[in-house]
N, C-alpha and C. Protein backbone atom coordinates (compact mmCIF):
# COMPACT_ATOMS: atom_id res chain seq x y z
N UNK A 1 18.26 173.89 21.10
CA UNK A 1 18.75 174.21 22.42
C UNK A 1 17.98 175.43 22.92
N UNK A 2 16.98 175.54 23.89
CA UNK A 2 16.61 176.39 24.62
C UNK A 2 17.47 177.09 25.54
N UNK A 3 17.97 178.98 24.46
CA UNK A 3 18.69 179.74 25.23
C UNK A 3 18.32 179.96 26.81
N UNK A 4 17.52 180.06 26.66
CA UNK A 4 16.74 180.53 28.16
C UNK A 4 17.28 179.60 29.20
N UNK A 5 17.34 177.83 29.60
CA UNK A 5 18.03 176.94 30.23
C UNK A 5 19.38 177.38 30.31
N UNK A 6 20.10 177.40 29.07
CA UNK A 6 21.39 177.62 29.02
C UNK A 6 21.73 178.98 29.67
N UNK A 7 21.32 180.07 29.52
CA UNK A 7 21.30 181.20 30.69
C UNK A 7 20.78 180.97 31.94
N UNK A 8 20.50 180.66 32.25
CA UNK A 8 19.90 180.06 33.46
C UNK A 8 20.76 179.01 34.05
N UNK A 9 21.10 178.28 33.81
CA UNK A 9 22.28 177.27 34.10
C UNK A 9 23.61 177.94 34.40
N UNK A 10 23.74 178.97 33.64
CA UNK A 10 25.37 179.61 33.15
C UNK A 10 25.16 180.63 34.55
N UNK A 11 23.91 181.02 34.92
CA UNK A 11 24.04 182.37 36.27
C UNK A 11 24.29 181.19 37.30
N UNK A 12 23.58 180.73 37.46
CA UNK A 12 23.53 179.58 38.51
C UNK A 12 25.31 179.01 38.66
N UNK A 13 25.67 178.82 38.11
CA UNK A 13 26.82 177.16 38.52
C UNK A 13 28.01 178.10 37.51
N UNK A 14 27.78 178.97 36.47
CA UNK A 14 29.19 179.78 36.23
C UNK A 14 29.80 178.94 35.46
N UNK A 15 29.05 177.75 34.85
CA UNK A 15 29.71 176.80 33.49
C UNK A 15 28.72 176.28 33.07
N UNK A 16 29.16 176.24 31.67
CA UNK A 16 28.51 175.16 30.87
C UNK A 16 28.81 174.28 30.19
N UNK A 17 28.94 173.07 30.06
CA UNK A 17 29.32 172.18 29.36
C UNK A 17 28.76 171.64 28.15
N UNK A 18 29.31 171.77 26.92
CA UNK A 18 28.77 171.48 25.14
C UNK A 18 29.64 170.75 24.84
N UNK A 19 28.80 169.94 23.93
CA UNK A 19 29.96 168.56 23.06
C UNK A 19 29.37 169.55 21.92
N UNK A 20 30.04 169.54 20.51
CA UNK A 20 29.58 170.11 18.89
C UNK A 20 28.75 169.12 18.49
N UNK A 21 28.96 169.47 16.73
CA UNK A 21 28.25 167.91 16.07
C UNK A 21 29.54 167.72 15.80
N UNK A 22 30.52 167.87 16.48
CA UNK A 22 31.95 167.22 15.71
C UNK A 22 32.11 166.48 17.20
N UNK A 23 31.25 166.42 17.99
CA UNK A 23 32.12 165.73 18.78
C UNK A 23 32.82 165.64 19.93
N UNK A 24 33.34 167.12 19.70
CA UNK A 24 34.29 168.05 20.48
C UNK A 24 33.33 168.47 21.75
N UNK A 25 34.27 168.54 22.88
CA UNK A 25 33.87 168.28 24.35
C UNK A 25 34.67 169.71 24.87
N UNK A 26 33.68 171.13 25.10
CA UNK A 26 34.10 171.84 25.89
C UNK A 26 33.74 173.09 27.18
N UNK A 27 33.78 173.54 27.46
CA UNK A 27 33.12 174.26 28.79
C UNK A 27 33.31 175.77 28.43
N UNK A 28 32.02 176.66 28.84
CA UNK A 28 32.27 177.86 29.12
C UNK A 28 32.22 178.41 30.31
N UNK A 29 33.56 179.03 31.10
CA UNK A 29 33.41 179.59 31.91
C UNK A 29 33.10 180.73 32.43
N UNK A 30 32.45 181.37 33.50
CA UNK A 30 31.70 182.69 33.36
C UNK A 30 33.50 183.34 33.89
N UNK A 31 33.95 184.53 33.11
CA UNK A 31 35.62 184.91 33.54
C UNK A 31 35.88 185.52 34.99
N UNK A 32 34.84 185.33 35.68
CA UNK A 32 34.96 185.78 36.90
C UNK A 32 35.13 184.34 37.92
N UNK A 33 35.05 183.23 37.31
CA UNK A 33 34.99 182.32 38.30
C UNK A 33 36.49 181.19 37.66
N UNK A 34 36.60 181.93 36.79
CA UNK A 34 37.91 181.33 36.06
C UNK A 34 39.25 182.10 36.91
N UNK A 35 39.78 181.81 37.99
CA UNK A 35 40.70 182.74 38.79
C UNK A 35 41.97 182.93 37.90
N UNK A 36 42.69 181.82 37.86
CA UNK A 36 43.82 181.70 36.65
C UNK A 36 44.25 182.19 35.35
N UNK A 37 43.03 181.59 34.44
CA UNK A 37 42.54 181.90 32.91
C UNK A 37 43.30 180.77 32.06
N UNK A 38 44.05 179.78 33.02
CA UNK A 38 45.24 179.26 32.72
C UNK A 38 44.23 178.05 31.40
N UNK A 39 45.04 178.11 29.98
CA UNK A 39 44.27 177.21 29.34
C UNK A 39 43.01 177.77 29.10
N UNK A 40 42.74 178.81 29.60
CA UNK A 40 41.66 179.24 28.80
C UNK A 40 41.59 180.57 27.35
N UNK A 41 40.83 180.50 26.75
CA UNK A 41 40.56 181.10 25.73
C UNK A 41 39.06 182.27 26.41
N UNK A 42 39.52 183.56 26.13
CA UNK A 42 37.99 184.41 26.50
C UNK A 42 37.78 184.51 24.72
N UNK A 43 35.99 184.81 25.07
CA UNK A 43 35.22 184.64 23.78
C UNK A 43 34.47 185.33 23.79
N UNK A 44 34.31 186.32 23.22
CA UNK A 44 33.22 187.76 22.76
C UNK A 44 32.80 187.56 22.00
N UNK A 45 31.55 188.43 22.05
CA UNK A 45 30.32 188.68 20.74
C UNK A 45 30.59 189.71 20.22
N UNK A 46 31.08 190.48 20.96
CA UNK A 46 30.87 191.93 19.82
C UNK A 46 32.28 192.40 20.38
N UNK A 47 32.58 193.33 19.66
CA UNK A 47 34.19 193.87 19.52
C UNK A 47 34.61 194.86 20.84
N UNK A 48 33.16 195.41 21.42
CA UNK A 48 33.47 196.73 22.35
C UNK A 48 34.19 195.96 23.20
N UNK A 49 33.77 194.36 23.36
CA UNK A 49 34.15 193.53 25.11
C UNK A 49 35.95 193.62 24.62
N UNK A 50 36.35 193.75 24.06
CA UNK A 50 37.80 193.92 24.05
C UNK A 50 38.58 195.01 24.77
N UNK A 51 37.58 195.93 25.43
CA UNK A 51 38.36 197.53 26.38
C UNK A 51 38.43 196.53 27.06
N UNK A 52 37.52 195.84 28.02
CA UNK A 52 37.98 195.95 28.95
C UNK A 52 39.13 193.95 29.57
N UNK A 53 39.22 193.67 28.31
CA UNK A 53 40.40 192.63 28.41
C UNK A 53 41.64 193.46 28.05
N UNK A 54 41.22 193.91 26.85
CA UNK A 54 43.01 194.45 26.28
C UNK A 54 43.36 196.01 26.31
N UNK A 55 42.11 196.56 26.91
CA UNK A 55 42.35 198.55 27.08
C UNK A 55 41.69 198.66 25.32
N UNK A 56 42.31 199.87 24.80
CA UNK A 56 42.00 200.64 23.90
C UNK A 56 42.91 200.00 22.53
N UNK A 57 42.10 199.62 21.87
CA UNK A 57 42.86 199.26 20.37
C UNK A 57 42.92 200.50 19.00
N UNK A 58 43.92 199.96 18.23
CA UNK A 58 43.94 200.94 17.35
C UNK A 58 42.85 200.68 16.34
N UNK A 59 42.25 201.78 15.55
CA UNK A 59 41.49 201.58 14.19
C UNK A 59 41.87 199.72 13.51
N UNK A 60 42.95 200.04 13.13
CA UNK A 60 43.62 199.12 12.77
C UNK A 60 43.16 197.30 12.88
N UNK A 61 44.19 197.71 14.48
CA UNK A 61 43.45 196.65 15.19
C UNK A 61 42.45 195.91 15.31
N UNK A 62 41.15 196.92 15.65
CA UNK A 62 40.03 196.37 15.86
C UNK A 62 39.10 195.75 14.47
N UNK A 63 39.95 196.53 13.06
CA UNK A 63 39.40 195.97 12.00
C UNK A 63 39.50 194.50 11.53
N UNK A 64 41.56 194.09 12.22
CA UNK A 64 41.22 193.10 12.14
C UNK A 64 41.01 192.10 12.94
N UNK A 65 40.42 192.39 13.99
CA UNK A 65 40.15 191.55 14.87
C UNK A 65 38.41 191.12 14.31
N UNK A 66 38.01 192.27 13.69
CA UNK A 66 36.54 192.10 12.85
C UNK A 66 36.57 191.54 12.10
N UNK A 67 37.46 191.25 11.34
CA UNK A 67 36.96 190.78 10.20
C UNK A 67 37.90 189.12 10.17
N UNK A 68 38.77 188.98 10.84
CA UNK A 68 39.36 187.87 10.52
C UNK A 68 38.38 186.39 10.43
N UNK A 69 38.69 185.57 10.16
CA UNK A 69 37.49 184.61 10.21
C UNK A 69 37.25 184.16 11.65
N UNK A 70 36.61 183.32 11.50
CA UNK A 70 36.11 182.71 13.13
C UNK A 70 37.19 182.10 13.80
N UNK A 71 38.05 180.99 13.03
CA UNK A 71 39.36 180.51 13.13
C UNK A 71 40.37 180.99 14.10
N UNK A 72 40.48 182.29 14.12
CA UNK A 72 41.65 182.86 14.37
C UNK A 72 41.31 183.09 15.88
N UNK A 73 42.67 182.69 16.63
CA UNK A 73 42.53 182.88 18.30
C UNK A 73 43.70 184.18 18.36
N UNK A 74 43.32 185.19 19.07
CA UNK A 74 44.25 186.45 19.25
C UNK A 74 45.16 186.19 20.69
N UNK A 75 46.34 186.71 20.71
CA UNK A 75 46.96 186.89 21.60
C UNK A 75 47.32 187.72 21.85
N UNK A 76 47.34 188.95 22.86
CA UNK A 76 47.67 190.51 23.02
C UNK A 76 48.16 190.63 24.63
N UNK A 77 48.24 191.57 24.92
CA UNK A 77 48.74 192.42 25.99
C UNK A 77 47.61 192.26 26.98
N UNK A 78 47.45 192.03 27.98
CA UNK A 78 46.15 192.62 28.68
C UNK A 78 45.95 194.09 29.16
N UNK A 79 44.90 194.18 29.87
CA UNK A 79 45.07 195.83 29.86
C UNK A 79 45.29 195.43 31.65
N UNK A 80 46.38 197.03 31.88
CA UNK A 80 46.32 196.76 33.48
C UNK A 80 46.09 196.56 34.45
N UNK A 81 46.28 196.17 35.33
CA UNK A 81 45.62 194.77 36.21
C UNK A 81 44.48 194.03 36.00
N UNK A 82 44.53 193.60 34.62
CA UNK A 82 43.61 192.43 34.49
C UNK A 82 44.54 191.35 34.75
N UNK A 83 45.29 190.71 35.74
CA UNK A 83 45.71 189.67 36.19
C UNK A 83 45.38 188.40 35.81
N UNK A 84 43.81 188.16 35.85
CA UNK A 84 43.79 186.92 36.16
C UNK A 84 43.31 186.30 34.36
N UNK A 85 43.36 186.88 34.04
CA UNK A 85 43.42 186.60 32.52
C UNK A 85 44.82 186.37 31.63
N UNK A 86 45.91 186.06 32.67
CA UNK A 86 47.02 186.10 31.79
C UNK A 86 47.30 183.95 31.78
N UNK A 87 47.51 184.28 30.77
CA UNK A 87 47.24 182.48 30.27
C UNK A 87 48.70 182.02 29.50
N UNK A 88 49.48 182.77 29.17
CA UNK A 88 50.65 182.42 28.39
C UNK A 88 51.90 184.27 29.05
N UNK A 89 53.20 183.80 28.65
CA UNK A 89 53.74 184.47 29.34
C UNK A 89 53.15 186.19 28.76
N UNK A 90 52.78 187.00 29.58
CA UNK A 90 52.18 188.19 29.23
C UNK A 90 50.66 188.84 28.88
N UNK A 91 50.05 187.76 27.82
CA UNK A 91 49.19 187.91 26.89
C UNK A 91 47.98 187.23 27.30
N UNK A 92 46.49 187.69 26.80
CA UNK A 92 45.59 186.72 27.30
C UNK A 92 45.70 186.10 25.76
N UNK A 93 44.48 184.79 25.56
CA UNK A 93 43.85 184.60 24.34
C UNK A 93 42.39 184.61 24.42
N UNK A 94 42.27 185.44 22.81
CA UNK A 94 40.62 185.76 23.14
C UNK A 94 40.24 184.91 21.45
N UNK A 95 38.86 185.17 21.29
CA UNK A 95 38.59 185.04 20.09
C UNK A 95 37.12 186.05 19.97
N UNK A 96 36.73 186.36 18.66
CA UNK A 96 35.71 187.14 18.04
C UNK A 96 34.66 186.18 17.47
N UNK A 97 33.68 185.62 18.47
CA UNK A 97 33.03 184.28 17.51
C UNK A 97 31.40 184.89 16.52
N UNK A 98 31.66 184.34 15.43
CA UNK A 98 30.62 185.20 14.46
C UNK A 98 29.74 184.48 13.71
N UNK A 99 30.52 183.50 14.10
CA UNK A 99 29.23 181.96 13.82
C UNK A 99 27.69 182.27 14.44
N UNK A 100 26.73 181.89 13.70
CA UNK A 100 25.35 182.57 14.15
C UNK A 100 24.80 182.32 15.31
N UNK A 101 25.18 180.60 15.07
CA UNK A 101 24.77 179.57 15.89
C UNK A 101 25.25 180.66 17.51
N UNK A 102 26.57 179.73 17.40
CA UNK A 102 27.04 180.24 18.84
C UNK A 102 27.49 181.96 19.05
N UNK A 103 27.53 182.99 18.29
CA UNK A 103 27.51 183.61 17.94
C UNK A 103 26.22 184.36 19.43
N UNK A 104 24.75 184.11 19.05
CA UNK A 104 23.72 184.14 19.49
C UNK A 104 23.97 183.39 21.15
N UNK A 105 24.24 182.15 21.17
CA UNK A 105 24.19 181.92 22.22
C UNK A 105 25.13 183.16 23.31
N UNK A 106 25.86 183.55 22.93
CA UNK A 106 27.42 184.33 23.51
C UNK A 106 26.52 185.56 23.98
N UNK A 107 25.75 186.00 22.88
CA UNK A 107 25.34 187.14 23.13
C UNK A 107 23.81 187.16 24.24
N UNK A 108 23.27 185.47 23.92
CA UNK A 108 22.32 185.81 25.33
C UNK A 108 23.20 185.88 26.73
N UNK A 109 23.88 184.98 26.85
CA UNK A 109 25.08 185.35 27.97
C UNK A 109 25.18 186.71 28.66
N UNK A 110 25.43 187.41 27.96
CA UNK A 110 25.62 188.66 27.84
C UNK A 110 27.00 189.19 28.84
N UNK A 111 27.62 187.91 28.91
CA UNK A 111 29.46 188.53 29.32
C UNK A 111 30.57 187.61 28.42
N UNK A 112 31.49 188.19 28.79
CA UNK A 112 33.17 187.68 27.90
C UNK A 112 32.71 185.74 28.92
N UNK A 113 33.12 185.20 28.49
CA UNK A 113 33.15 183.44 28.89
C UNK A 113 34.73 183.19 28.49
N UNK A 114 35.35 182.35 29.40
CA UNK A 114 36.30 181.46 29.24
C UNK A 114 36.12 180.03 28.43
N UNK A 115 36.27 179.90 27.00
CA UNK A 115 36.73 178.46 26.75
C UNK A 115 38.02 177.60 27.21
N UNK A 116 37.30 176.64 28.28
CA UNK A 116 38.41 175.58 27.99
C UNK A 116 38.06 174.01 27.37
N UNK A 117 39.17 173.40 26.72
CA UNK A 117 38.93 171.72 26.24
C UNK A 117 38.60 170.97 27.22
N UNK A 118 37.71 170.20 27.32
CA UNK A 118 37.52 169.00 28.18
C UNK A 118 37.27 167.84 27.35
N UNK A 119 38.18 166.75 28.36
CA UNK A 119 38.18 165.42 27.73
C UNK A 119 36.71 164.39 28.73
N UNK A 120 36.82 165.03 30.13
CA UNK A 120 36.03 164.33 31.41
C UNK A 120 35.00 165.37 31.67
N UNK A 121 34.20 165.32 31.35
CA UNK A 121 33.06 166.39 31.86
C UNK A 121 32.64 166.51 33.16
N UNK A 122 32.49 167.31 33.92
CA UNK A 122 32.22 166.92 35.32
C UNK A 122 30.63 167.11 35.70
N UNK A 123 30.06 168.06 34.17
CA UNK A 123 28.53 168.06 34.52
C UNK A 123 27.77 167.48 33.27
N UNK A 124 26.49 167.66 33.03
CA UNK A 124 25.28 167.04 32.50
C UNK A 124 26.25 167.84 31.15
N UNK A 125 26.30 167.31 29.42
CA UNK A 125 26.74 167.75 28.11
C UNK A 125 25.37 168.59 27.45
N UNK A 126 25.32 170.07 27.04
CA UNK A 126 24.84 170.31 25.99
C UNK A 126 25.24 169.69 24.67
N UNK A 127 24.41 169.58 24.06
CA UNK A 127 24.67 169.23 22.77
C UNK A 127 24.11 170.63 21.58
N UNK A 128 25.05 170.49 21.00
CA UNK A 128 25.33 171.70 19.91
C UNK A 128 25.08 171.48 18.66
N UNK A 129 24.08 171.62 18.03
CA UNK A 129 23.73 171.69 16.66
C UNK A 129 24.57 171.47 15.57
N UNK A 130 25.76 172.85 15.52
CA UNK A 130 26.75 172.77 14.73
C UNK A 130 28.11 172.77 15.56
N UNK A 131 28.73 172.49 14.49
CA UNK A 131 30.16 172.33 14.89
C UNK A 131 30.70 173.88 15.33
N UNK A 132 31.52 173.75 16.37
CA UNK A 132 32.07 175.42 16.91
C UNK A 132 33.38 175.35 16.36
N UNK A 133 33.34 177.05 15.93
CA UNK A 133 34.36 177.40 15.13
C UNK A 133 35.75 177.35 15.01
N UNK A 134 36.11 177.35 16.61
CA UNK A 134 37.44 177.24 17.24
C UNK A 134 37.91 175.60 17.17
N UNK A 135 38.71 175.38 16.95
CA UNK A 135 39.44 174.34 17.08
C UNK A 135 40.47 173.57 18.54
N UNK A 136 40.64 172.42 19.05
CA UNK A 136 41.63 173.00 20.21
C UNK A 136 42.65 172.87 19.63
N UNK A 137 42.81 171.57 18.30
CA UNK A 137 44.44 172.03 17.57
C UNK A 137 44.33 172.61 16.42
N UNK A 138 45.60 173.01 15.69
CA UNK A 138 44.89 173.59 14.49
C UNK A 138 44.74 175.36 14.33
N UNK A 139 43.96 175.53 15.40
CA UNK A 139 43.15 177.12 14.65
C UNK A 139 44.11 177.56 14.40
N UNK A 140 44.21 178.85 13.81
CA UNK A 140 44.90 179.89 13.25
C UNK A 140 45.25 181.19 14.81
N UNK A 141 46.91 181.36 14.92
CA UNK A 141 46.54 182.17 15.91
C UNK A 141 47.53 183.36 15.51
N UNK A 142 47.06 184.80 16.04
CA UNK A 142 47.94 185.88 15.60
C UNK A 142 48.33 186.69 16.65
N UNK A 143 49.70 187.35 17.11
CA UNK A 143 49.54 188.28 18.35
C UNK A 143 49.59 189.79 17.69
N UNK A 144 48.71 190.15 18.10
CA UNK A 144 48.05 191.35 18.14
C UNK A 144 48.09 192.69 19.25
N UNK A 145 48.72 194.04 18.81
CA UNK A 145 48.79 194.81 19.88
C UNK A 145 48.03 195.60 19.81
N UNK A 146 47.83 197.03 20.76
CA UNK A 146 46.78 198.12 20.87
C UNK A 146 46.95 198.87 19.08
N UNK A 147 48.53 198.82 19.43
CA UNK A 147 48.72 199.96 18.37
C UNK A 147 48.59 199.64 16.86
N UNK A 148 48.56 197.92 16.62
CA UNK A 148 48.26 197.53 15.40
C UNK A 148 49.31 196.66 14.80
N UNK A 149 49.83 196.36 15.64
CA UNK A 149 51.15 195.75 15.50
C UNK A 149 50.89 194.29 15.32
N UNK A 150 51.33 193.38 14.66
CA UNK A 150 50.97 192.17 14.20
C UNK A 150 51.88 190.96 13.68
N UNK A 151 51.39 189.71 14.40
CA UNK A 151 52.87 188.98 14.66
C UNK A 151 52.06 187.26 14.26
N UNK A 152 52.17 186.87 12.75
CA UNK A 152 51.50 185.59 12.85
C UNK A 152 52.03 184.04 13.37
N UNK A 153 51.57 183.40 14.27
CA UNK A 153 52.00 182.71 15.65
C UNK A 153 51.57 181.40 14.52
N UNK A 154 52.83 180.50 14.26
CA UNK A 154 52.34 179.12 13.62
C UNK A 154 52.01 177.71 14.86
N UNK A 155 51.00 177.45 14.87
CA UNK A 155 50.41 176.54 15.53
C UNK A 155 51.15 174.91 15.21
């Protein structure tokens, strides 16, 4: 997959559409064109993009938001008036993706993206090498606060 298209596509039109090698059919949205967030999942590369979804985390926190596996989808607080990121009553969901593959892609991006599932694609499918880490049933999810506070959510 030539990053360079896929950035280029993603400034342009503010989505992208990937099937995995599993199969799996889903879209990244750029979080500024996602008004709602409703059903969506935000997805970072690196840990700093978490100020400005959830404010300031504790030591704690941010360790395990580092280290948990790829699996795990977080649910927290947002930070104030981030509005349009609230997806469940209160809380956004984010994830920490560390997979190389997509991992790399996230980071040519170079902003937070909205995952959502799609069954109907409405544009042209990337196709994805490997399978992506997240699951839409299944993953592992935990709610997570600034202060370190921790609440495991059975799926």
């Amino acid at each position: 997959m030539d990053h360079r298209s896929v950035k280029a596509q993603f400034r342009q039109t503010g989505k992208i559409t990937f099937q995995d090698s599993r199969d799996k059919v889903f879209e990244w949205l750029s979080a500024g064109s996602n008004p709602t967030g409703a059903g969506g999942i935000f997805l970072i590369h690196e840990v700093y993009q978490l100020q400005a979804l959830v404010g300031n985390f504790s030591e704690v926190a941010l360790d395990i938001v580092e280290y948990a596996p790829d699996k795990v989808i977080f649910h927290s607080p947002p930070v104030n008036g981030f509005g349009n990121g609230v997806n469940s009553p209160g809380l956004i969901k984010f994830a920490l993706i560390k997979s190389p593959y997509w991992h790399r892609l996230l980071f040519e991006l170079r902003e937070t993206v909205v995952l959502r599932w799609t069954e109907k694609p409405e544009q042209p499918v990337l196709m994805g090498e490997q399978p992506f880490p997240l699951q839409e049933k299944g993953s592992k999810a935990m709610e997570l606060h600034a202060d370190g506070k921790v609440k495991i959510i059975h799926t």
